[in-house]
N, C-alpha and C. Protein backbone atom coordinates (compact mmCIF):
# COMPACT_ATOMS: atom_id res chain seq x y z
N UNK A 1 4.23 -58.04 1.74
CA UNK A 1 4.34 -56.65 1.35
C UNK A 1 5.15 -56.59 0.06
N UNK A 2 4.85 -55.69 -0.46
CA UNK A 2 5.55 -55.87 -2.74
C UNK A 2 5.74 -54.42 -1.85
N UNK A 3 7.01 -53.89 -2.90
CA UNK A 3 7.17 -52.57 -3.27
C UNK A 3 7.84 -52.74 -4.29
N UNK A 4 7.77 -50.92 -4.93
CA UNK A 4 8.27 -50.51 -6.45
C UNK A 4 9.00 -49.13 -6.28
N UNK A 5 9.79 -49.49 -6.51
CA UNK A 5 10.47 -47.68 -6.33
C UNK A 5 10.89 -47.34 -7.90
N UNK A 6 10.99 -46.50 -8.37
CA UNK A 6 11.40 -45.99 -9.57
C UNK A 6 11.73 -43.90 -9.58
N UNK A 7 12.81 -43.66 -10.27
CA UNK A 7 13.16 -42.54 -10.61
C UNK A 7 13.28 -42.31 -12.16
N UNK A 8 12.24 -41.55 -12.46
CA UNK A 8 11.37 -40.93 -13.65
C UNK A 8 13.21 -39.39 -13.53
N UNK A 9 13.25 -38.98 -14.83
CA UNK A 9 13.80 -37.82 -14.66
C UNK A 9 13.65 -36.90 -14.11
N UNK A 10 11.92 -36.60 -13.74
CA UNK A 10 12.03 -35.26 -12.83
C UNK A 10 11.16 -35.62 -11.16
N UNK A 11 11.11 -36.99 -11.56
CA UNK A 11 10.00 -37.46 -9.96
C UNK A 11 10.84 -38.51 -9.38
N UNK A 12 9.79 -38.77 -8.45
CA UNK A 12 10.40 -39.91 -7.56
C UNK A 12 9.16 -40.80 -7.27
N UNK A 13 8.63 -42.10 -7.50
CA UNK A 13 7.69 -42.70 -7.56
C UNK A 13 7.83 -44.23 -6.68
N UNK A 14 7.08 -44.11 -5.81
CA UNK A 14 7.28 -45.34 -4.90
C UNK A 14 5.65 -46.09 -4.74
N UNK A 15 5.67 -47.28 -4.37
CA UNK A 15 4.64 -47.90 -4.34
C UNK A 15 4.74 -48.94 -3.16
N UNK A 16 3.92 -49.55 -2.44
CA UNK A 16 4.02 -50.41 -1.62
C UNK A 16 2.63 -50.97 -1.17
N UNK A 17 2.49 -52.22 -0.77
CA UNK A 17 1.11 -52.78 -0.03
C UNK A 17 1.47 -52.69 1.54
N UNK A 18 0.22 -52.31 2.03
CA UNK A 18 0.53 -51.94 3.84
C UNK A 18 -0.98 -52.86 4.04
N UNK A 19 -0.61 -53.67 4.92
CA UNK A 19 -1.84 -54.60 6.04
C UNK A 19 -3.10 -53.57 5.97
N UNK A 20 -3.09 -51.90 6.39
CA UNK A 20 -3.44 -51.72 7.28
C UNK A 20 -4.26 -50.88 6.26
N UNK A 21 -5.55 -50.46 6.50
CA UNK A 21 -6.90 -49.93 5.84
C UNK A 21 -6.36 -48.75 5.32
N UNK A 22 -6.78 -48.59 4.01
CA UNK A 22 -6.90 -46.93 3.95
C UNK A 22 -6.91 -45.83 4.91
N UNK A 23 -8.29 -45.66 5.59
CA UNK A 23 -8.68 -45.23 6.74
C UNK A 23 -7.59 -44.86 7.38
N UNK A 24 -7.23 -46.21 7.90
CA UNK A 24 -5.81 -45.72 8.74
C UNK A 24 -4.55 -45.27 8.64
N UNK A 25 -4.25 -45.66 7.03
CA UNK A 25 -2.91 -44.75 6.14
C UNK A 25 -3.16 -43.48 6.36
N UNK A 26 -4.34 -42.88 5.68
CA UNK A 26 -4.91 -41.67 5.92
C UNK A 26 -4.77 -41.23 6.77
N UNK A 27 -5.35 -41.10 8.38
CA UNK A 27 -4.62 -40.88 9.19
C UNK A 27 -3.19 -40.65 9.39
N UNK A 28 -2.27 -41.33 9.62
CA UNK A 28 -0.82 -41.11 9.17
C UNK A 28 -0.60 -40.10 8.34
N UNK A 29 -1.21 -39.93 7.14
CA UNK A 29 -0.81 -38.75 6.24
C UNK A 29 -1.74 -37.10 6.88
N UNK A 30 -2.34 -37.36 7.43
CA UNK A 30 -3.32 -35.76 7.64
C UNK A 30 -3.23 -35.66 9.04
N UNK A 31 -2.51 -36.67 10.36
CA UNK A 31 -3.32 -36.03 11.84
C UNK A 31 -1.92 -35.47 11.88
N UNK A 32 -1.39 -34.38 12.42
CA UNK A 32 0.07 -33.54 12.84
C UNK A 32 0.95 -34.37 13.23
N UNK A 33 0.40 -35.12 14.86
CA UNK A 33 0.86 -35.86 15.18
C UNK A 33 1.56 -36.92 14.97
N UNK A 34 0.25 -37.68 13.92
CA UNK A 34 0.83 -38.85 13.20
C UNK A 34 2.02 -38.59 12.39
N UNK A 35 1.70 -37.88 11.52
CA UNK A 35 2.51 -37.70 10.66
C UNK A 35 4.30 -37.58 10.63
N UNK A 36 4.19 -36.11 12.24
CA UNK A 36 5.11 -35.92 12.58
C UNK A 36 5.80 -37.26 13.56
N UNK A 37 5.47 -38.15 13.40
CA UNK A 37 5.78 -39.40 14.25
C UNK A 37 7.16 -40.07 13.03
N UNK A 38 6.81 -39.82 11.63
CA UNK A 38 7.78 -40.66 10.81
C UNK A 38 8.17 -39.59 9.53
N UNK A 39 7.70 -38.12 9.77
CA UNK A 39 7.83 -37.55 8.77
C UNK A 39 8.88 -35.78 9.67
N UNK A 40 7.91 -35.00 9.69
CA UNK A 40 8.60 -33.86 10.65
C UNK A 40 7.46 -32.94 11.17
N UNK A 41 7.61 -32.22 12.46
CA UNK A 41 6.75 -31.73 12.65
C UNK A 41 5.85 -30.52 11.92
N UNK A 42 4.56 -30.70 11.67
CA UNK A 42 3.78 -30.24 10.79
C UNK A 42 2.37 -29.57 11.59
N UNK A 43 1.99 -28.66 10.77
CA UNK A 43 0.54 -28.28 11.24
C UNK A 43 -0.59 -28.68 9.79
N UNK A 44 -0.40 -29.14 9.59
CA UNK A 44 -1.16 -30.17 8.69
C UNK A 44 -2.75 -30.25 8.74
N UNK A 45 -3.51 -29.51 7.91
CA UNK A 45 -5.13 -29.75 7.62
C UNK A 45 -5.48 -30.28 6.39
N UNK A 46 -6.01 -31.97 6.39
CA UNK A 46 -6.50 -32.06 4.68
C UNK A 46 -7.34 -31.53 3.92
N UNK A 47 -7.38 -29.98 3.56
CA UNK A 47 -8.81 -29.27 3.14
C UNK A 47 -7.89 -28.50 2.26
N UNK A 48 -8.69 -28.84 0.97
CA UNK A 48 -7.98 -28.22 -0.09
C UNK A 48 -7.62 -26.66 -0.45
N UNK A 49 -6.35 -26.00 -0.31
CA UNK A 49 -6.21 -24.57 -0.17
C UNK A 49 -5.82 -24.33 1.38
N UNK A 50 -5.66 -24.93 1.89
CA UNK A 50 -5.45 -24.97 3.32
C UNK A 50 -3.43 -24.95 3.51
N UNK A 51 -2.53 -23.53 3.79
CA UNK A 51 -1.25 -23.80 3.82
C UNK A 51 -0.98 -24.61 5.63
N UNK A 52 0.01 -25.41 5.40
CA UNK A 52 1.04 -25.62 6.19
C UNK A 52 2.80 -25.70 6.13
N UNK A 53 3.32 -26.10 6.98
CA UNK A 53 4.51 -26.60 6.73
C UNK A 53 5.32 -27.22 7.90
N UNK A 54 6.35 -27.98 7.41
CA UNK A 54 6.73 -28.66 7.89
C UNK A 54 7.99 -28.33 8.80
N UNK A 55 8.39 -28.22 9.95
CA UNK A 55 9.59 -27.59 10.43
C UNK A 55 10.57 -28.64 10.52
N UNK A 56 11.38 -27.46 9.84
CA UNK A 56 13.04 -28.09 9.66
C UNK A 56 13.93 -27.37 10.55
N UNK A 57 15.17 -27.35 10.82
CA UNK A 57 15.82 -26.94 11.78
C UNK A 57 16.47 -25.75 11.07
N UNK A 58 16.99 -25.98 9.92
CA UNK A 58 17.28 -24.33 9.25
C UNK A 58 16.76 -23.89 8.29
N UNK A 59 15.34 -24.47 7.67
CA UNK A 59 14.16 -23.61 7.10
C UNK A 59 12.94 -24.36 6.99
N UNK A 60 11.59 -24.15 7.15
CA UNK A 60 10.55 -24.88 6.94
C UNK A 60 10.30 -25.49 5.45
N UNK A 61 9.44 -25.68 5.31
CA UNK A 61 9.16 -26.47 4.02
C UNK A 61 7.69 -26.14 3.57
N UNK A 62 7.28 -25.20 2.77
CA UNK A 62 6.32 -24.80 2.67
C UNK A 62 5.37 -25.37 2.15
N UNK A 63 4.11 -25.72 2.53
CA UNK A 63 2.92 -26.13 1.17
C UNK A 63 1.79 -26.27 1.61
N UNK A 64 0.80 -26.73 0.54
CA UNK A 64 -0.47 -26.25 0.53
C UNK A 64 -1.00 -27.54 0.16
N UNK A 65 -2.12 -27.94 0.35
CA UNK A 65 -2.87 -28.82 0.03
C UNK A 65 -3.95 -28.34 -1.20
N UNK A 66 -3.28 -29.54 -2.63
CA UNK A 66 -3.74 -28.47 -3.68
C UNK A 66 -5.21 -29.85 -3.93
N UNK A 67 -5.20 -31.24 -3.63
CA UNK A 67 -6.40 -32.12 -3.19
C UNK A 67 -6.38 -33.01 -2.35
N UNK A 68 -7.79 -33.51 -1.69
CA UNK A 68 -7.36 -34.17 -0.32
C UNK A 68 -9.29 -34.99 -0.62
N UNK A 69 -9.23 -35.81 -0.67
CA UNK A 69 -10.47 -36.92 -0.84
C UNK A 69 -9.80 -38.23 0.16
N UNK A 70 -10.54 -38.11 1.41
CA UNK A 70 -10.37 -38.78 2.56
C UNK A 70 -10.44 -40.41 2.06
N UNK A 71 -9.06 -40.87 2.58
CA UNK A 71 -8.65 -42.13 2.87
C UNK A 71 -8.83 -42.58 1.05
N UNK A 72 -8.27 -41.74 0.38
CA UNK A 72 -8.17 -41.67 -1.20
C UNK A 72 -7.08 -41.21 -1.45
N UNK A 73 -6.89 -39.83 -1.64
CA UNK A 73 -5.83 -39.10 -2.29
C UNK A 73 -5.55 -37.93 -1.52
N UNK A 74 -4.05 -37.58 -1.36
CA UNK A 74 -3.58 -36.44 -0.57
C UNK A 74 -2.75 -36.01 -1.74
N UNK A 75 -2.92 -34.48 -2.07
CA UNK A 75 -1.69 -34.05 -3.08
C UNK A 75 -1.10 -32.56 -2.36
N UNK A 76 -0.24 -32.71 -2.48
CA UNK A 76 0.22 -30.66 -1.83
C UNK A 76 1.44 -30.59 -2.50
N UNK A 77 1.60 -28.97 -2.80
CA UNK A 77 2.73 -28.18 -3.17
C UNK A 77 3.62 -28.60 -1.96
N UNK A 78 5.34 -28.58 -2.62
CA UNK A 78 6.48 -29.03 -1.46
C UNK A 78 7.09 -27.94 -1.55
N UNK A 79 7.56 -26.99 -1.31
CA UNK A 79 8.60 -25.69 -1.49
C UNK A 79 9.74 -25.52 -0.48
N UNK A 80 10.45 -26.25 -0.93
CA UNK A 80 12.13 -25.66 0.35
C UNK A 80 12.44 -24.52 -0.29
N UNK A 81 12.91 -23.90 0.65
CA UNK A 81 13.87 -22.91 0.92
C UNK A 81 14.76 -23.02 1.18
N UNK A 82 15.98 -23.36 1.04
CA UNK A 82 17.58 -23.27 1.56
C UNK A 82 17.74 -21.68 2.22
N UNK A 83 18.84 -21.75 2.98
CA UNK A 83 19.61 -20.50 3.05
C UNK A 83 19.64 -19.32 2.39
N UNK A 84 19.46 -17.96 2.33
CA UNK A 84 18.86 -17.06 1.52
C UNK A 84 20.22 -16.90 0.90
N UNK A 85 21.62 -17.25 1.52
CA UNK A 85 22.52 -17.02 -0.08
C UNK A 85 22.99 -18.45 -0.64
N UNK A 86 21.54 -19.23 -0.66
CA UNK A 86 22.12 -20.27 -1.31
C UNK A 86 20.53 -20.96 -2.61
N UNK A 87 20.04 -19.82 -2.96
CA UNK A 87 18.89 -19.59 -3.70
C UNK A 87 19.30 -20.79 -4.63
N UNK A 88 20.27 -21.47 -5.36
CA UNK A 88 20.18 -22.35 -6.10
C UNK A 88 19.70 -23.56 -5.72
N UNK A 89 19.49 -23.88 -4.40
CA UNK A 89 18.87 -25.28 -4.06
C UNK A 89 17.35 -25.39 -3.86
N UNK A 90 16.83 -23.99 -4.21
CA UNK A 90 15.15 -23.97 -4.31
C UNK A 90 14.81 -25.65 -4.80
N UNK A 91 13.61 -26.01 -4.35
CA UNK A 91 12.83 -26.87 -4.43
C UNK A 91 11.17 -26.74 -4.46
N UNK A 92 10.62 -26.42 -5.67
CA UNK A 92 9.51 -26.62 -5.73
C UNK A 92 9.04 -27.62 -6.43
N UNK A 93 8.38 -28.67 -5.69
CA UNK A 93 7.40 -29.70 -6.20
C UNK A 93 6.34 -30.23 -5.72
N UNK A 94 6.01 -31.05 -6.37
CA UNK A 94 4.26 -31.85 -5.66
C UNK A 94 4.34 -33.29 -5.10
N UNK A 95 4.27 -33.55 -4.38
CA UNK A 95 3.87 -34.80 -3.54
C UNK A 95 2.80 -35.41 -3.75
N UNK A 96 2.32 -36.50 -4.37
CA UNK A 96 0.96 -37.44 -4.40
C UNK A 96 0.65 -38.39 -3.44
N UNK A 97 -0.01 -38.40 -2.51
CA UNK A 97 0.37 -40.08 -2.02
C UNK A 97 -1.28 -40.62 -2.59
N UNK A 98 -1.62 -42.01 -3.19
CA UNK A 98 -2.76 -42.65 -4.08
C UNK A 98 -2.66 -43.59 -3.43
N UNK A 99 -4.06 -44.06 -2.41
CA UNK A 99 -4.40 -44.67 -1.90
C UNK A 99 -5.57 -45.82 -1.80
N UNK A 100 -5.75 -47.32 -2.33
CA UNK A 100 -6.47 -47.83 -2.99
C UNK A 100 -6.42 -48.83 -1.84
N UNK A 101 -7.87 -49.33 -1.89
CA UNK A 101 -7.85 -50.73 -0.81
C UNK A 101 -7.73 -51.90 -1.66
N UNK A 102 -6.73 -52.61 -1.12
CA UNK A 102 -6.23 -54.26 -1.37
C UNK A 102 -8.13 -55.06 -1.45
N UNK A 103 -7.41 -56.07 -2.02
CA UNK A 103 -8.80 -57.24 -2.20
C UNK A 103 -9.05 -57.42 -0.66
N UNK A 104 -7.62 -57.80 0.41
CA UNK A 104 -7.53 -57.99 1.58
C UNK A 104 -7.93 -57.07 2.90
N UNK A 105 -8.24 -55.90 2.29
CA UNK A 105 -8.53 -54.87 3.08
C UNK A 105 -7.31 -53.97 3.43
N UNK A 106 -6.43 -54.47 2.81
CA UNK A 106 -5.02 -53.34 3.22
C UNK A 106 -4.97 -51.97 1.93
N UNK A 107 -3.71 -51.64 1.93
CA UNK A 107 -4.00 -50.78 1.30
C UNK A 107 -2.97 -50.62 0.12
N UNK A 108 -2.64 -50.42 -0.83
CA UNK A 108 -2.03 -49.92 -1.78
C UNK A 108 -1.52 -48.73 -1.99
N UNK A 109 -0.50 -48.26 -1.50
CA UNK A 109 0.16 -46.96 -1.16
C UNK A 109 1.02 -46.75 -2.17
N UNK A 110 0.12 -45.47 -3.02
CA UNK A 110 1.75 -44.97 -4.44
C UNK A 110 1.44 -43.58 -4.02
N UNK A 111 3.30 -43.39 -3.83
CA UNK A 111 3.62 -42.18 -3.64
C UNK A 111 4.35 -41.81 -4.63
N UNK A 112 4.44 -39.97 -5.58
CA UNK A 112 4.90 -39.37 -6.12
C UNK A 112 5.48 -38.31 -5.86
N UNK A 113 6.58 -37.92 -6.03
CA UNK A 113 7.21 -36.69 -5.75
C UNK A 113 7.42 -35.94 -7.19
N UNK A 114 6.98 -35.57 -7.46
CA UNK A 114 7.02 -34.57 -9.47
C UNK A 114 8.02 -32.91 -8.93
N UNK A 115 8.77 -33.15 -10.16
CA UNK A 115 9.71 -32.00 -9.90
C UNK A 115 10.61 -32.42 -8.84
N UNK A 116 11.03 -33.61 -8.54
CA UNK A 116 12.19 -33.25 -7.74
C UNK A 116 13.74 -33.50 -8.18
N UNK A 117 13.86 -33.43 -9.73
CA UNK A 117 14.98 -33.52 -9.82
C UNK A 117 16.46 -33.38 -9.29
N UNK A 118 16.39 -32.05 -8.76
CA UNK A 118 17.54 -31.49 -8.24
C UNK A 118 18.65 -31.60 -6.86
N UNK A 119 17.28 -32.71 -5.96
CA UNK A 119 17.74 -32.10 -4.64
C UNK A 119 17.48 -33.52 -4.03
N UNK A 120 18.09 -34.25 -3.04
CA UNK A 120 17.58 -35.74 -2.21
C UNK A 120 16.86 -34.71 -1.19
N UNK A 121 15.60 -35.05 -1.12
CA UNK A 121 14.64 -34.56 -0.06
C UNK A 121 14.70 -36.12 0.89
N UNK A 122 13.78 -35.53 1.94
CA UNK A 122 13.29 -36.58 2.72
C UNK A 122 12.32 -37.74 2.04
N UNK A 123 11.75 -37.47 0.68
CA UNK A 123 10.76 -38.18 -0.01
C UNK A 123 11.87 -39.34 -0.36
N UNK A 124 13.07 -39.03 -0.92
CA UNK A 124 13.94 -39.89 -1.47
C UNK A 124 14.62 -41.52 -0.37
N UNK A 125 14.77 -40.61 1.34
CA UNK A 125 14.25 -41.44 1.86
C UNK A 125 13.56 -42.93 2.19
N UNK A 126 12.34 -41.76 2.03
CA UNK A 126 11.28 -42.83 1.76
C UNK A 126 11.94 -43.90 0.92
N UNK A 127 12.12 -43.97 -0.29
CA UNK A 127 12.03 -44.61 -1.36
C UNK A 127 13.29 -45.87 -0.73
N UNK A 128 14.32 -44.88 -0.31
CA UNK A 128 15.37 -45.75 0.35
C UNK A 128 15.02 -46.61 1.25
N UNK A 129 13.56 -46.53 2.62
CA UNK A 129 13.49 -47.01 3.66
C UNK A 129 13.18 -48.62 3.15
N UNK A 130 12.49 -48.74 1.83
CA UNK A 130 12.11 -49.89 1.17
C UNK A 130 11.02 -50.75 1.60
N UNK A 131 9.87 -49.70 2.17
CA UNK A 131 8.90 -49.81 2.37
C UNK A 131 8.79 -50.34 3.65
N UNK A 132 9.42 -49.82 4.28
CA UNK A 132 8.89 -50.86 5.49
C UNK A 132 8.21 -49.79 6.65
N UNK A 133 7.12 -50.15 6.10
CA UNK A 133 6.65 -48.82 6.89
C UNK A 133 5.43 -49.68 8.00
N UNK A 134 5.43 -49.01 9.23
CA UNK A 134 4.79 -50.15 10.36
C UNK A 134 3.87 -48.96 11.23
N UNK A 135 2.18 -49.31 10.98
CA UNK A 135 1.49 -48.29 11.21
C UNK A 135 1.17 -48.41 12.88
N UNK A 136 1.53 -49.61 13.23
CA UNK A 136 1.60 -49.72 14.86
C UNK A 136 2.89 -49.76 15.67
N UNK A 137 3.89 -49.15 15.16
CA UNK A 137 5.14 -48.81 15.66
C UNK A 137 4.80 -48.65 17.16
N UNK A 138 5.60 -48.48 18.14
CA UNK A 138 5.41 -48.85 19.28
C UNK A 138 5.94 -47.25 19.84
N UNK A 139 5.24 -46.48 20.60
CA UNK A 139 5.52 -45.09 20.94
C UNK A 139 6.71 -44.76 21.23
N UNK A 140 7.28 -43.79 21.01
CA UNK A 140 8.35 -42.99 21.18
C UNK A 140 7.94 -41.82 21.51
N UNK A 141 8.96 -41.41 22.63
CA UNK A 141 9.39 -39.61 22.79
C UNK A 141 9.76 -38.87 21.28
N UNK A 142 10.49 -39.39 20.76
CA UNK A 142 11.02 -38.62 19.47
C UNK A 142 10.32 -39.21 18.60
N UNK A 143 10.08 -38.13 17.34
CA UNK A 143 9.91 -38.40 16.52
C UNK A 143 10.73 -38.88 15.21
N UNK A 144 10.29 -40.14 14.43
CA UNK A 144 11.22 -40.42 13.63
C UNK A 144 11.82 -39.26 12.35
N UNK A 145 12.96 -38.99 12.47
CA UNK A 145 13.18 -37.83 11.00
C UNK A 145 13.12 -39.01 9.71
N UNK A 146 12.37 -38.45 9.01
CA UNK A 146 11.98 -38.77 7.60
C UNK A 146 13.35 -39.79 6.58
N UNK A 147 14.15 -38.91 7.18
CA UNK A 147 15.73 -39.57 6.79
C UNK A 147 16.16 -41.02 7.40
N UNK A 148 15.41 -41.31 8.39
CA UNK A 148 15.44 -42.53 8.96
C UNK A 148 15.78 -43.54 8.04
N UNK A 149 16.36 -44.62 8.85
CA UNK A 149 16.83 -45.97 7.25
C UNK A 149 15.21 -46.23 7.37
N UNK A 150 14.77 -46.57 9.03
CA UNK A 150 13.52 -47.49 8.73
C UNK A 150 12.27 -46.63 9.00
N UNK A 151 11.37 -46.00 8.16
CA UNK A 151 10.50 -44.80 8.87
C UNK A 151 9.37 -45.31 9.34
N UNK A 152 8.52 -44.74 10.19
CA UNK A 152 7.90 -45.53 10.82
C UNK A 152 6.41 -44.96 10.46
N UNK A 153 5.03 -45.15 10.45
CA UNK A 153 4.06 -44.12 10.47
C UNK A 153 3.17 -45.13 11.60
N UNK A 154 2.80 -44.06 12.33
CA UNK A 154 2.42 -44.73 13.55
C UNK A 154 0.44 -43.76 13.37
N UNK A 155 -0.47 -44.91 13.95
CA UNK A 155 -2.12 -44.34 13.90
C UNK A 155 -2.51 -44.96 14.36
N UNK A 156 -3.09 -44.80 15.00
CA UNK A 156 -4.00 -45.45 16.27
C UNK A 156 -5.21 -46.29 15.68
């Protein structure tokens, strides 16, 4: 497994090789379930124009799926909200995750976060977990929070 993490001035850009098919990354990024297994709980549809969000314990996380080309590319608007008297920690940005199959059949996972200068989100995380991301994680009651050292994305 290679990874690349890098911080651009206003993004956050991570890269990594995963064993495991497109197909099945994909999954991880679009089923609720999955997702919410290493990320947070979500109502999540990959159809472009389609809102969800993600629940947080003291505000959701708003967004939309602005493109979605199966077991390819997922992109959506990210919008926190902080506390309504704490309007300076707004967060609006875009999330990419670019998904390419290995010579080997695995997959090539680059993720972008654009616009997130301001704020350590859960994407930053990511970048911290240092790729070790394991798509057959072994079930849990809880779901992993995104903040996790080691995050997990679990798909059947």
């Amino acid at each position: 497994m290679t990874k690349h993490a890098k911080s651009a001035a206003n993004s956050l850009e991570f890269e990594c090789e995963l064993p495991e098919p497109p197909e099945k990354v994909w999954r991880a990024l679009t089923e609720p379930k999955l997702l919410a297994a290493w990320m947070m709980p979500n109502d999540i549809k990959p159809e472009i124009g389609r809102r969800f969000a993600f629940a947080r314990p003291d505000a959701p996380i708003d967004c939309e799926v602005l493109d979605a080309e199966p077991g390819r590319l997922l992109r959506y608007s990210w919008r926190e909200r902080p506390e309504p008297d704490d309007a300076s920690q707004a967060l609006d940005s875009i999330v990419t995750f670019t998904l390419d199959r290995t010579i080997s059949g695995g997959t090539h996972l680059r993720i972008v976060h654009d616009g997130f200068a301001r704020a350590a989100t859960p994407v930053l995380a990511m970048a911290g977990a240092g790729c070790r991301l394991s798509l057959d994680a072994p079930q849990s009651k809880l779901p992993v929070a995104a903040n996790a050292p080691y995050m997990q994305l679990r798909a059947a």
